[in-house]
Protein backbone atom coordinates (compact mmCIF):
# COMPACT_ATOMS: atom_id res chain seq x y z
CA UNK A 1 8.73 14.78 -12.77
CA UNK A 2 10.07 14.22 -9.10
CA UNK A 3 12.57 11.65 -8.55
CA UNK A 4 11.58 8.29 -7.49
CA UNK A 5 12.37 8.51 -3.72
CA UNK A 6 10.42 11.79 -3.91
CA UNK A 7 7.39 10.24 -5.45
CA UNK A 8 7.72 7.09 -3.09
CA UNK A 9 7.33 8.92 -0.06
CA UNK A 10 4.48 11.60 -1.15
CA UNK A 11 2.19 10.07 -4.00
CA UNK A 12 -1.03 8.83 -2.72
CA UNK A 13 0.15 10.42 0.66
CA UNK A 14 -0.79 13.77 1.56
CA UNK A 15 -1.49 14.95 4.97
CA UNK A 16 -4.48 14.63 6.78
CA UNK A 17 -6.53 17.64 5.72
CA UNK A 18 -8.33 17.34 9.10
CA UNK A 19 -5.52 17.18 11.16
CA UNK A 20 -2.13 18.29 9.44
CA UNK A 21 -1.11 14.44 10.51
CA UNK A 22 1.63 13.87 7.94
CA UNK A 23 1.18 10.04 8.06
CA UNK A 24 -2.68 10.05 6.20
CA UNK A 25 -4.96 7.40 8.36
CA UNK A 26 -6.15 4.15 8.42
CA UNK A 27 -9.68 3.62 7.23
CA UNK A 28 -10.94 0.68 8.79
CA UNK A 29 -14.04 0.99 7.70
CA UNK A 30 -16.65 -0.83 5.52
CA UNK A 31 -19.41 1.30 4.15
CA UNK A 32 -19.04 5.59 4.04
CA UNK A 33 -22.24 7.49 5.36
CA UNK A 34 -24.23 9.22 1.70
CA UNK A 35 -25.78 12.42 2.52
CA UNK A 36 -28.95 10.96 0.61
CA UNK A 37 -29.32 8.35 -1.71
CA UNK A 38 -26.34 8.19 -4.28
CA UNK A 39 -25.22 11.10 -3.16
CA UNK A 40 -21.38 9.92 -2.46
CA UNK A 41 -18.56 11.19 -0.79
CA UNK A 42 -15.91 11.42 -2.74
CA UNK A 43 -17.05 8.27 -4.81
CA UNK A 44 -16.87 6.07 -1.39
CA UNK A 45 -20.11 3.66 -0.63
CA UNK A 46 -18.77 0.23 -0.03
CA UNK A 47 -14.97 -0.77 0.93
CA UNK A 48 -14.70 -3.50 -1.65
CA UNK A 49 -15.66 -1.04 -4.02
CA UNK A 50 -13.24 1.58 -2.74
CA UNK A 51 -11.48 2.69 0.35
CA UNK A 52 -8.97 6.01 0.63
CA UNK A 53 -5.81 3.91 2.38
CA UNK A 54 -6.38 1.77 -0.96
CA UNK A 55 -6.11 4.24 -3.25
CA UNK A 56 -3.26 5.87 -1.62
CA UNK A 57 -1.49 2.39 -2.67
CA UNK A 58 -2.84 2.44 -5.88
CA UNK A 59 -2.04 6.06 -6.77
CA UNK A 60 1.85 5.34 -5.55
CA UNK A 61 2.23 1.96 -7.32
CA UNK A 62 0.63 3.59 -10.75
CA UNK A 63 3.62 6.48 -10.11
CA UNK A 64 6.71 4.22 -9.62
CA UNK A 65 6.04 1.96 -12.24
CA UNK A 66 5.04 4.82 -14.68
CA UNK A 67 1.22 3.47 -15.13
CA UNK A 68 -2.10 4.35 -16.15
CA UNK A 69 -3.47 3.04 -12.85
CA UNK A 70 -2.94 0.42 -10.46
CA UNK A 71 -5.54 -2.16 -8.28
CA UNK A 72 -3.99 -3.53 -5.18
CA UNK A 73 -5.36 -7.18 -4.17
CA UNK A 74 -5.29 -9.42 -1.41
CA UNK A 75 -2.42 -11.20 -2.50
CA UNK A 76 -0.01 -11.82 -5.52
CA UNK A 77 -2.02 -14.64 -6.85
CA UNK A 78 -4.87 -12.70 -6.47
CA UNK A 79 -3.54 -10.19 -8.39
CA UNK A 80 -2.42 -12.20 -11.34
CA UNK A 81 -6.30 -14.77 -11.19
CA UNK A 82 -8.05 -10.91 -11.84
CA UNK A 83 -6.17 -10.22 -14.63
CA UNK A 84 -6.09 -13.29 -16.33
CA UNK A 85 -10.31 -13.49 -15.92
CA UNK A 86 -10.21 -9.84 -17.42
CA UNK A 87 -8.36 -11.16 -20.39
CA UNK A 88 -8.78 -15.04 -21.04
CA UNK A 89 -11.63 -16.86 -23.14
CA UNK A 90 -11.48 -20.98 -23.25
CA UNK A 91 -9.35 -21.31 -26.17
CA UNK A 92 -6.74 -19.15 -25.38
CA UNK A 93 -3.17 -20.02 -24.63
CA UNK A 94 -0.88 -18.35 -21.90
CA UNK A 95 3.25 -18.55 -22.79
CA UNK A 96 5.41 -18.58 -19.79
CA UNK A 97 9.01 -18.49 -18.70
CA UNK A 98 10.28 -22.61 -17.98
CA UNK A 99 11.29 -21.19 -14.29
CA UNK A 100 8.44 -19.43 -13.86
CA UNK A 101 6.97 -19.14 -10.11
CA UNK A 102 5.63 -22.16 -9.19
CA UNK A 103 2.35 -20.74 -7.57
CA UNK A 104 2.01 -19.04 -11.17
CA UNK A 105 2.20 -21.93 -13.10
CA UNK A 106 -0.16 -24.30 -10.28
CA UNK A 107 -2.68 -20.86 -10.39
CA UNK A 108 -2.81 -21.17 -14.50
CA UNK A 109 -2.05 -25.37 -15.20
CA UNK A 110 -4.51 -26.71 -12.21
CA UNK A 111 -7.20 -23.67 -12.27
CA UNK A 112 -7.43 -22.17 -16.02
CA UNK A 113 -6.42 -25.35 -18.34
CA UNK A 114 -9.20 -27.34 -16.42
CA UNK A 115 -11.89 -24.50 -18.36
CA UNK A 116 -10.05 -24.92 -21.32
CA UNK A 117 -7.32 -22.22 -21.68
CA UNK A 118 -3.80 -23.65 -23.34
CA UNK A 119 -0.67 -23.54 -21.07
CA UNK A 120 3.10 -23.41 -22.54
CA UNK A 121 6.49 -22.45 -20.92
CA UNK A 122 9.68 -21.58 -23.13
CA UNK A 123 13.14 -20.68 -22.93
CA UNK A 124 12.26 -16.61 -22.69
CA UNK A 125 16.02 -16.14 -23.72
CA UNK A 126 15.83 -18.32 -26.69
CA UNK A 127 13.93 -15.22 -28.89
CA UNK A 128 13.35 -17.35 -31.99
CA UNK A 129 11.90 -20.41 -29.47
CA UNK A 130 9.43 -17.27 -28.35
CA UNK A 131 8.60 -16.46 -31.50
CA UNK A 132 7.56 -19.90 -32.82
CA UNK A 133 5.55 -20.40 -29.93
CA UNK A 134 3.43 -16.80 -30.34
CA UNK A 135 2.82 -18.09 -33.83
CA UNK A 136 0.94 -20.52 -32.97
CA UNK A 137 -1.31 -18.25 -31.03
CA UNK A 138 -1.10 -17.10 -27.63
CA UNK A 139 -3.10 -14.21 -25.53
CA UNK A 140 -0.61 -13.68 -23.04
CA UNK A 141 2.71 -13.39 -22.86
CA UNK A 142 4.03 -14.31 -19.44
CA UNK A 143 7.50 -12.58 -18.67
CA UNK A 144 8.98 -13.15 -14.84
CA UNK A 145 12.68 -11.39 -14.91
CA UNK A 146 14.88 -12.08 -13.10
CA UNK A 147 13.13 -15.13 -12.89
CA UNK A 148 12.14 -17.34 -9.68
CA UNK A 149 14.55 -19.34 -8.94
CA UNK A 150 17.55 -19.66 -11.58
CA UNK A 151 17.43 -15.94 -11.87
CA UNK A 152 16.99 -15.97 -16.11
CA UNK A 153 16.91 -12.77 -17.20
CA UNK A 154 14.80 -11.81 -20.26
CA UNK A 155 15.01 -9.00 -22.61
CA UNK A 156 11.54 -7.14 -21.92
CA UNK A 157 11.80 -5.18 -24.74
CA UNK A 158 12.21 -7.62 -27.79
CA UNK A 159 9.99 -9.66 -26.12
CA UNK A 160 7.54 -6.76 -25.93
CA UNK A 161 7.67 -5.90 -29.46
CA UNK A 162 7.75 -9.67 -30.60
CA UNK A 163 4.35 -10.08 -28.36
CA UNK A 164 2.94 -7.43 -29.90
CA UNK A 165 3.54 -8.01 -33.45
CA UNK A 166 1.86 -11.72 -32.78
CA UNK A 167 -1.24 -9.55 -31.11
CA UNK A 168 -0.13 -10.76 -27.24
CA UNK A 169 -0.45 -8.98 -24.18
CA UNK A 170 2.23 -9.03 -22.59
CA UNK A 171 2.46 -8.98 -18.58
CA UNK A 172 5.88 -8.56 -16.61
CA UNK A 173 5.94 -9.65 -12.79
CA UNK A 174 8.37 -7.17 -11.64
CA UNK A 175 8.03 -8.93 -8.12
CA UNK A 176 12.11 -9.66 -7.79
CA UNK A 177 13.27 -6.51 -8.94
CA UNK A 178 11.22 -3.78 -7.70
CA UNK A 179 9.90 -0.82 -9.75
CA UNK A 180 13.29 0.86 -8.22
CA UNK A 181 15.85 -1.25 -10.28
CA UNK A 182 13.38 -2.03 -13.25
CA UNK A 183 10.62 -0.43 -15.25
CA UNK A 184 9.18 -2.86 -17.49
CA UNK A 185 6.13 -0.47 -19.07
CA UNK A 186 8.69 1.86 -20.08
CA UNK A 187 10.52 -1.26 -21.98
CA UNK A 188 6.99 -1.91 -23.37
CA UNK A 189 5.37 -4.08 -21.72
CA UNK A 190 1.32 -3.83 -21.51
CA UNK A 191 1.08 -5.23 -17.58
CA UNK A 192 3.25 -5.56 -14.42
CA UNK A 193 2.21 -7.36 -11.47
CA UNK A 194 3.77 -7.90 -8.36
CA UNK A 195 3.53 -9.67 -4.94
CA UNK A 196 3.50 -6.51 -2.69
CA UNK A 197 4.39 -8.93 -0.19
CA UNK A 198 7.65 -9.09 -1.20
CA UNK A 199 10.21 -5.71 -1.79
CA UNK A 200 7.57 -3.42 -1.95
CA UNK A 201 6.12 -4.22 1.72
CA UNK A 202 9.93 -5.02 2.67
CA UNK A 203 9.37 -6.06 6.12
CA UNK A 204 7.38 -9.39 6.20
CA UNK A 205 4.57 -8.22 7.56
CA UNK A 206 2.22 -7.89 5.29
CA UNK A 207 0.57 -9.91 2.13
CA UNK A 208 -0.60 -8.08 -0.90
CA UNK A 209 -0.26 -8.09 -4.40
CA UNK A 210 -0.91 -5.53 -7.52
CA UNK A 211 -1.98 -5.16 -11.10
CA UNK A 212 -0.14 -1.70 -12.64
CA UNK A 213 -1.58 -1.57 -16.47
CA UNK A 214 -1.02 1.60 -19.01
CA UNK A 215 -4.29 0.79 -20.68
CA UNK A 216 -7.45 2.37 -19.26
CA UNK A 217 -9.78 0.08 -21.12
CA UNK A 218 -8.10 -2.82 -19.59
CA UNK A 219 -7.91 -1.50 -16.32
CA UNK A 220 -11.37 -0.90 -16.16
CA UNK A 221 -12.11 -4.57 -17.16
CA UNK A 222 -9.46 -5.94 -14.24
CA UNK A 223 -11.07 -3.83 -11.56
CA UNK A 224 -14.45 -5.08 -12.46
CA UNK A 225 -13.17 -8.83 -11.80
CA UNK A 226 -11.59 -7.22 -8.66
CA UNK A 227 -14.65 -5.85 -7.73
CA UNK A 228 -16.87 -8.94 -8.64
CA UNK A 229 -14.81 -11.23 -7.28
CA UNK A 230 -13.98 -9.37 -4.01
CA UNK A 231 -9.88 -10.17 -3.74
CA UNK A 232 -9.30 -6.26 -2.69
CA UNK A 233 -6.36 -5.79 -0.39
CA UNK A 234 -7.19 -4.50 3.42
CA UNK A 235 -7.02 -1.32 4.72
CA UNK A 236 -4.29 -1.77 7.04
CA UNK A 237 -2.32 -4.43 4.79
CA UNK A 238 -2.60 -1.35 1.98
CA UNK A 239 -1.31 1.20 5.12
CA UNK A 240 1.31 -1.16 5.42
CA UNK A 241 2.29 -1.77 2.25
CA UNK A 242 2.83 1.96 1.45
CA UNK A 243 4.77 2.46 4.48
CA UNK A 244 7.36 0.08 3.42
CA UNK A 245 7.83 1.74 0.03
CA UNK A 246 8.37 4.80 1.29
CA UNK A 247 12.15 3.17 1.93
CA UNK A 248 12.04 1.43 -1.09
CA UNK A 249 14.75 2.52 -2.65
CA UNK A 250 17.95 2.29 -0.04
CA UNK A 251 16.63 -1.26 0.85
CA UNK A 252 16.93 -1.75 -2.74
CA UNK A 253 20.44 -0.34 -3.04
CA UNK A 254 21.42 -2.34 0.39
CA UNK A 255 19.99 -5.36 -0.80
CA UNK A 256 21.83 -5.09 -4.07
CA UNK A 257 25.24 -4.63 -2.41
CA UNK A 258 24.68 -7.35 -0.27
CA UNK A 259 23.45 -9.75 -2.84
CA UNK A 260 26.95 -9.24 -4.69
CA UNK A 261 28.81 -9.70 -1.52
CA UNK A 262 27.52 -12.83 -0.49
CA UNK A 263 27.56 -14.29 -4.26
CA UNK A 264 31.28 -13.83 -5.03
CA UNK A 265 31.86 -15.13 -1.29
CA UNK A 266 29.82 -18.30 -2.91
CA UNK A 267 31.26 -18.59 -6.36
CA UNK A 268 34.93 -18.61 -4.44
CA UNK A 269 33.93 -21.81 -2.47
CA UNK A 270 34.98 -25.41 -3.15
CA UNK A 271 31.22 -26.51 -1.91
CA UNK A 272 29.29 -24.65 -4.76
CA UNK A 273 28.69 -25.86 -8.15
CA UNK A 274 27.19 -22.44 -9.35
CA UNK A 275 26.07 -19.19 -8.22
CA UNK A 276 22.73 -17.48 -9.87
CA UNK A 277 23.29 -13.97 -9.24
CA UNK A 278 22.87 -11.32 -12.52
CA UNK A 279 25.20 -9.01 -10.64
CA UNK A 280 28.54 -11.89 -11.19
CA UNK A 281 29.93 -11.30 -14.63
CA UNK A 282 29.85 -14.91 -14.40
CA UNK A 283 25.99 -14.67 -15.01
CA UNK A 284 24.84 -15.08 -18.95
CA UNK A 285 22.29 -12.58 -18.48
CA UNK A 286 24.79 -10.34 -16.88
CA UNK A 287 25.56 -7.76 -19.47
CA UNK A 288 21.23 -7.32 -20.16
CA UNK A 289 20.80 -6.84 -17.18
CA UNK A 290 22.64 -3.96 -16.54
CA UNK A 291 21.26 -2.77 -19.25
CA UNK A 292 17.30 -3.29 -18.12
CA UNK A 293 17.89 -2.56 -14.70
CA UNK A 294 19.56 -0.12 -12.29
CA UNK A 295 20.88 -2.74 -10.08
CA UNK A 296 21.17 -6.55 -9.87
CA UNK A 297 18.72 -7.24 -6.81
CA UNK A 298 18.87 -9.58 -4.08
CA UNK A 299 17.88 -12.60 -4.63
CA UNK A 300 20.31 -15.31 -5.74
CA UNK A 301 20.61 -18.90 -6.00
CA UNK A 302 23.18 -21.67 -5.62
CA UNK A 303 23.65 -25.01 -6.53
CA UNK A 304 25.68 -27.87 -3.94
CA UNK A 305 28.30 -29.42 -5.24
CA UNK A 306 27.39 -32.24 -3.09
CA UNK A 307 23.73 -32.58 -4.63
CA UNK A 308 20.85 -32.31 -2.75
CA UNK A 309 21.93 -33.23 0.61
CA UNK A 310 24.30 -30.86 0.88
CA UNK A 311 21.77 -28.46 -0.18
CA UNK A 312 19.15 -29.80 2.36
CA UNK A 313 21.95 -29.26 5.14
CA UNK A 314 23.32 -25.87 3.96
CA UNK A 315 19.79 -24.61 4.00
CA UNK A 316 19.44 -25.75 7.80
CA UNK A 317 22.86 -24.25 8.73
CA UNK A 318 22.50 -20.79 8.26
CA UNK A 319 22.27 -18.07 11.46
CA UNK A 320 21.13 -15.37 10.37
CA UNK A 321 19.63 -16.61 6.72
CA UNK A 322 16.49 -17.80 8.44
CA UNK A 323 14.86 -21.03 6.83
CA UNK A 324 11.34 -19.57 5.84
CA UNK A 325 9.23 -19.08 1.88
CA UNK A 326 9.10 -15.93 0.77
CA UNK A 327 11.59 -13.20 0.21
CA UNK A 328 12.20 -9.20 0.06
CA UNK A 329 12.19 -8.56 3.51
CA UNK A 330 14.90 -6.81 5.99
CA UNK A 331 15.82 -9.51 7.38
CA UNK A 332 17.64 -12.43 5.01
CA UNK A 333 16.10 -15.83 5.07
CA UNK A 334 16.94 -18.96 3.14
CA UNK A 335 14.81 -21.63 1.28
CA UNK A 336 15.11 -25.19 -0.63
CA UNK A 337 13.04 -24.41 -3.31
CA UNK A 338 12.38 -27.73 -4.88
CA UNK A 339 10.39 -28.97 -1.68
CA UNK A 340 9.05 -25.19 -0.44
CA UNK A 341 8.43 -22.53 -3.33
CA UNK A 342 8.34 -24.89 -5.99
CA UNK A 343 6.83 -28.31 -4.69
CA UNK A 344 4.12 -27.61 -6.92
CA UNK A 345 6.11 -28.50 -10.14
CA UNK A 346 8.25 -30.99 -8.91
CA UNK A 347 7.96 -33.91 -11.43
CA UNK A 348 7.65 -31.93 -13.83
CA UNK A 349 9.88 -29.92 -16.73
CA UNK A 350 9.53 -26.76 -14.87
CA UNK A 351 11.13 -28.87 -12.11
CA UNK A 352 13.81 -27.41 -9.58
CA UNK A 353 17.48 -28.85 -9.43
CA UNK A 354 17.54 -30.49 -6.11
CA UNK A 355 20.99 -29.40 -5.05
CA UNK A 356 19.56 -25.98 -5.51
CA UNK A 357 19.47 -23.38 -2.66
CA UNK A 358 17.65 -19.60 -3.34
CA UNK A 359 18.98 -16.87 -0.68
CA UNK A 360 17.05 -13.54 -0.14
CA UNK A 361 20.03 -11.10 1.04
CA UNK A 362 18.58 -9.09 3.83
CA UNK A 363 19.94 -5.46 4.27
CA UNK A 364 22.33 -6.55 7.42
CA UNK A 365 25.46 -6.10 7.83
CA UNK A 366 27.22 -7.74 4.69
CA UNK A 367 30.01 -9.05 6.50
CA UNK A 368 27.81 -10.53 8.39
CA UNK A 369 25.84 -12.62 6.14
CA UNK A 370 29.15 -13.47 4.16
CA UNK A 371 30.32 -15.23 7.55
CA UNK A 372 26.64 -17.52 8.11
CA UNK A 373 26.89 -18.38 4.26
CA UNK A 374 30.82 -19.60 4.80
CA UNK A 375 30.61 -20.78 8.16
CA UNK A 376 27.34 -22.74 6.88
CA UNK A 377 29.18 -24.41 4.04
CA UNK A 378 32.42 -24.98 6.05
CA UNK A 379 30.53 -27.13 8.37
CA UNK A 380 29.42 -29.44 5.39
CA UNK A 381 32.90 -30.58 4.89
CA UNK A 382 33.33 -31.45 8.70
CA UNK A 383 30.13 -34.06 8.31
């Protein structure tokens, strides 16, 4: 099999047979003529049904994450409401990380449990915690790693195989680490989703989100719902989406290097109480996650040692760390995530520390970025 930069920049993406274009075109259209009646052109009749720049997505993403198939959608959230309609009856209980994503937990707590489906987080690190809770019975087995925003890493594997032995399916959102730097079918897990909005887009210019499964049977049942429901991705949002993959993997190596740079220039300052980064030895899930992944990311988190003002403050200080949601682009940006990502579980135990800052290291110079983050927390001790 080709490497993975090799399969990132052709899979899904071969020239235009028309006109020897190497870049394959948009289709921005939303039916396909039938030369008579069900007589289909290469299985195109209706765009929410199917469109080539689509399936140029979906044959990549199904490649670099090692898949059956793959169903891009409209968003991340999107992604993840298609599955969990494929899979969940009222009665049926969903296990999640205790950091999960907030806009996870809101989608299952405020638009599942309402129609009766059970809702439980857990320390994913705590394996014995996990395995008292799949006792009890649960469908699916919700697995974010590095997690969103302390940065928990979980063993996919044992958690794979303890799913599985309590009948669970057991999903992985890959969305922080990339199929580059982690393969979680290949650990075992059933399901990855991601917010293509995120690494795999890489620029912030684009929303999407995908479903990668290794069973057929449940593929089949997810792209129904996606097909029902109608959350397909666009044409030009899929165009996008595979254009920014196609660099995938030195923006993850960049990233990466960065990350590192900017968290020991963190851990090294009187101003922090703690750096989340699984690249600092420092890290408790340090030593798995070199073992899971090829790299370490870059998205870390910090905690103020001057609580959540100082966090509010650092957050607004930044240059070049742009104050914005969202993460995995070029350019770096900065967020409070207890009043912007995670609002939505604020009072609650999934809660986020309030002196807590999340960073998504950019692929600029690093020197750079090490000077906005220490010029930025410098200027808290002058107030």
């Amino acid at each position: 099999m080709p490497g993975f930069s090799t399969r990132a920049i052709h899979d899904g993406s071969d020239f235009d047979p028309t006109t020897g274009a190497v870049v394959p075109p948009v289709y921005l259209t939303s039916t396909f003529v039938q030369d008579g009646i069900g007589g289909l052109r290469e299985g195109y009749e209706y765009a929410r049904a199917g469109n080539p720049t689509r399936d140029s997505l979906q044959t990549l993403l199904a490649s670099l994450e090692g898949g059956a198939s793959a169903l891009s959608f409209a968003s991340g959230l999107a992604a993840e409401d298609a599955l969990l309609r494929a899979v969940l009856q009222p009665g049926d209980r969903v296990l999640m990380t205790n950091d999960v994503y907030g806009g996870t937990h809101r989608l299952v707590n405020r638009l599942y449990v309402p129609w009766g489906i059970g809702l439980s987080t857990v320390e994913m690190s705590d394996l014995d915690a996990v395995r008292a809770e799949l006792a009890a019975g649960v469908r699916v087995l919700w697995v974010e790693t590095p997690s969103n925003p302390l940065m928990k890493i979980s063993d996919i594997a044992a958690l794979a195989k303890l799913g599985h032995e309590h009948g669970a399916l057991v999903v992985v959102d890959n969305t922080f680490a990339s199929p580059y730097l982690q393969q979680p079918l290949a650990l075992g897990a059933d399901v990855v989703v991601h917010s293509t909005t995120k690494y795999l887009g890489g620029h912030s210019d684009v929303v999407g989100g995908a479903v990668v499964l290794s069973d057929e049977e449940l593929a089949g049942k997810v792209k129904f719902v996606q097909f029902g429901g109608g959350a397909v991705s666009g044409p030009l949002d899929a165009w996008l989406t595979v254009r920014g993959i196609k660099t995938l993997a030195v923006r993850m190596e960049r990233h990466s290097s960065n990350a590192l740079a900017v968290a020991q220039a963190l851990e090294a300052h009187d101003a922090v109480e703690r750096v989340y980064y699984p690249g600092l030895d420092s890290h408790p899930g340090h030593e798995l996650a070199a073992r899971q992944m090829r790299g370490f990311g870059g998205m870390l988190s910090v905690q103020l040692a001057g609580g959540a003002a100082a966090a509010r403050s650092f957050a607004e200080s930044t240059k070049l760390f742009q104050l914005a949601e969202s993460l995995g682009g070029v350019e770096s940006l900065i967020g409070y995530p207890a009043e912007m990502t995670h609002a939505s579980v604020a009072g609650t135990e999934l809660a986020v520390p309030e002196n807590l800052v999340r960073l998504s290291v950019g692929i600029e110079d690093a020197d750079d970025l090490v000077v906005d983050v220490l010029e930025a927390l410098d200027s808290l001790a002058a107030r």
